[in-house]
Protein backbone atom coordinates (compact mmCIF):
# COMPACT_ATOMS: atom_id res chain seq x y z
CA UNK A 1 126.52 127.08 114.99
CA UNK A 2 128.24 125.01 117.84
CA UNK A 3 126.38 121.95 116.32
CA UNK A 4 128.67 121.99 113.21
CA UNK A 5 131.77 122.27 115.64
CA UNK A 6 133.83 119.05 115.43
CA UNK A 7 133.77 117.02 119.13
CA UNK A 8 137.57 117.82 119.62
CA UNK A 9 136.61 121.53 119.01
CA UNK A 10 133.96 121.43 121.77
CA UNK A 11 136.36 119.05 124.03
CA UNK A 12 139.75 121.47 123.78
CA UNK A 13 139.79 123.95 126.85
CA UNK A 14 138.03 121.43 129.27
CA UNK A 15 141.28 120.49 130.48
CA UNK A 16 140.80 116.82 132.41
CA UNK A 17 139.54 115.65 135.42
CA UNK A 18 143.00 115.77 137.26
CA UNK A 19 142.54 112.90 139.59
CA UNK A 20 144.45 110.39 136.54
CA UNK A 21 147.84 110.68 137.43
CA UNK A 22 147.44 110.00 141.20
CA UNK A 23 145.03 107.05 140.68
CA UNK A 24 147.28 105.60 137.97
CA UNK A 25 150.57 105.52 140.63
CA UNK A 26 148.32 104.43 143.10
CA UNK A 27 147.32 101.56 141.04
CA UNK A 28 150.98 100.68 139.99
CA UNK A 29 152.03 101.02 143.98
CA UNK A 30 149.93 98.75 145.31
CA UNK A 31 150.37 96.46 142.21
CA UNK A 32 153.99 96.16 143.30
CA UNK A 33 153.08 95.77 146.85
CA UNK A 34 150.70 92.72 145.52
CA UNK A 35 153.15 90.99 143.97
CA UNK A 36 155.13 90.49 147.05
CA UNK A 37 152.66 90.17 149.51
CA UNK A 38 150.41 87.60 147.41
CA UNK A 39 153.26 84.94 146.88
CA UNK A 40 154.57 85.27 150.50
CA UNK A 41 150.85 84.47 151.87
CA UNK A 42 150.90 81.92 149.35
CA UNK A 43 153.93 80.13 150.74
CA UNK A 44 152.79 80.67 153.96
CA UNK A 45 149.49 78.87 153.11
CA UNK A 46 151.55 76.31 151.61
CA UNK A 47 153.93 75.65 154.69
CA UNK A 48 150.77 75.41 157.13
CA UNK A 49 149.23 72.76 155.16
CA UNK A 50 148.94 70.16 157.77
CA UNK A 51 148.88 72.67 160.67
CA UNK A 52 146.53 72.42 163.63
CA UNK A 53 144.30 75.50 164.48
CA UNK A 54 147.19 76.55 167.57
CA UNK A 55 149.91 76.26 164.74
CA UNK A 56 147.76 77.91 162.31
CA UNK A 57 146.72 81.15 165.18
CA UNK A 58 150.26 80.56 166.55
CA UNK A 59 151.73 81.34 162.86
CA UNK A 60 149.45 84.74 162.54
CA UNK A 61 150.32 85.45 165.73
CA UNK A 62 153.90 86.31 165.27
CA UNK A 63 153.94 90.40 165.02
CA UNK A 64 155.88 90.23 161.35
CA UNK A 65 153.19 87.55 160.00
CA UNK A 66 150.85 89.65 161.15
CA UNK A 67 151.64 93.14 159.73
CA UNK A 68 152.11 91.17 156.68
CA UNK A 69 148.38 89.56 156.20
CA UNK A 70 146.84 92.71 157.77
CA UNK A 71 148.95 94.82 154.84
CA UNK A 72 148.10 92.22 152.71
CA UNK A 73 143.99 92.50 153.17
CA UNK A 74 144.34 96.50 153.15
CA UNK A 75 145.94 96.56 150.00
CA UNK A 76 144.35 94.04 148.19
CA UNK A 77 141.12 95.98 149.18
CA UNK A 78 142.40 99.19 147.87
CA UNK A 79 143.73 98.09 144.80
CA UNK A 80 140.38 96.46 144.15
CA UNK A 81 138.26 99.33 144.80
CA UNK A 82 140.90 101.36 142.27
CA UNK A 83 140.33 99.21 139.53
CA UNK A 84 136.26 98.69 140.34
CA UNK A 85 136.23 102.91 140.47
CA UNK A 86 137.89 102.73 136.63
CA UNK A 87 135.44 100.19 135.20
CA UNK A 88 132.91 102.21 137.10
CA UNK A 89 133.61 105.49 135.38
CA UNK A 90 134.39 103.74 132.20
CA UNK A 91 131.29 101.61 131.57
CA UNK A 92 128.42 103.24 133.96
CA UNK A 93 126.46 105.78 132.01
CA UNK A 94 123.84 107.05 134.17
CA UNK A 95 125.15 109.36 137.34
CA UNK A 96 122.62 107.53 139.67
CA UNK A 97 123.96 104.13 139.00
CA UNK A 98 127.24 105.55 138.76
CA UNK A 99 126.98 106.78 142.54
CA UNK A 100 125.23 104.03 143.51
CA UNK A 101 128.47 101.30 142.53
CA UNK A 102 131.18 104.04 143.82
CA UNK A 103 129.14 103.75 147.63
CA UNK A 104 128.57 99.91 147.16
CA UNK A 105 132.40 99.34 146.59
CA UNK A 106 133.91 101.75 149.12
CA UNK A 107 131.11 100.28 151.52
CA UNK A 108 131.99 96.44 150.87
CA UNK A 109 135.70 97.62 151.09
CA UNK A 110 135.45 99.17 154.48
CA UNK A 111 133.28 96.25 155.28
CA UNK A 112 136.07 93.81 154.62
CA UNK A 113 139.06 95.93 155.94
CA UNK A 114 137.64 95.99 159.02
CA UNK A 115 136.29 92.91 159.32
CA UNK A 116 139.83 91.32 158.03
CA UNK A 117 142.03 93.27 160.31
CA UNK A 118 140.03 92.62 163.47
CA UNK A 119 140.23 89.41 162.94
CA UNK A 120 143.58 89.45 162.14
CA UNK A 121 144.52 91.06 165.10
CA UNK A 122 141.83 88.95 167.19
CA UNK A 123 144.16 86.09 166.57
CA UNK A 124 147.57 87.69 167.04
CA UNK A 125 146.41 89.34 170.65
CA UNK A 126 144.49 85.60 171.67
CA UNK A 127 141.30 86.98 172.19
């Protein structure tokens, strides 16, 4: 009898996932926090232009330019993996694949945080 039932009849009750609302702010948080970090690293780029390596480490160096790029890499990251998780979800049909991308991203995302704030910090301590 269920097989006559219409697909919003089967659906109703289910309620949703309830991770939507979170991820959503998330994604419109570090959105905002994107577009002021990216055109201040921009500029910066910009102004070192003809900088030598000691301006260029000098410049990261500074404790505020530093914060900056390291929140810069950390967010970027996140808001990347956000948006890869969607698609993801969205457009992967089988579970094993599915699980397969999520650990892939989060892995390369870790990967990069890490290797972006080390070196970040490398350069701001002189090591």
């Amino acid at each position: 009898m269920s097989a006559f039932r219409h697909p919003l009849a089967r659906a109703r009750g289910h309620g949703s996932a309830g991770g939507g609302v979170h991820h959503w702010i998330a994604q419109r948080i570090s959105a905002v926090l994107l577009l002021i970090l990216i055109p201040w690293a921009v500029y910066a780029l910009v102004s070192l232009g003809g900088a030598t390596h000691a301006e260029a480490a000098a410049f990261v160096g500074r404790p505020w330019n530093a914060t900056g790029l390291i929140l810069l890499v950390l967010t970027l990251l996140y808001h990347a993996t956000l948006g890869l998780q969607v698609v993801i979800e969205d457009y992967v049909h089988r579970r094993a694949v599915e699980l397969t991308l999520h650990f892939a991203v989060r892995a390369l995302a870790l990967t990069g945080a890490v290797f972006g704030v080390v070196h970040i910090l490398k350069l701001t301590l002189g090591s």
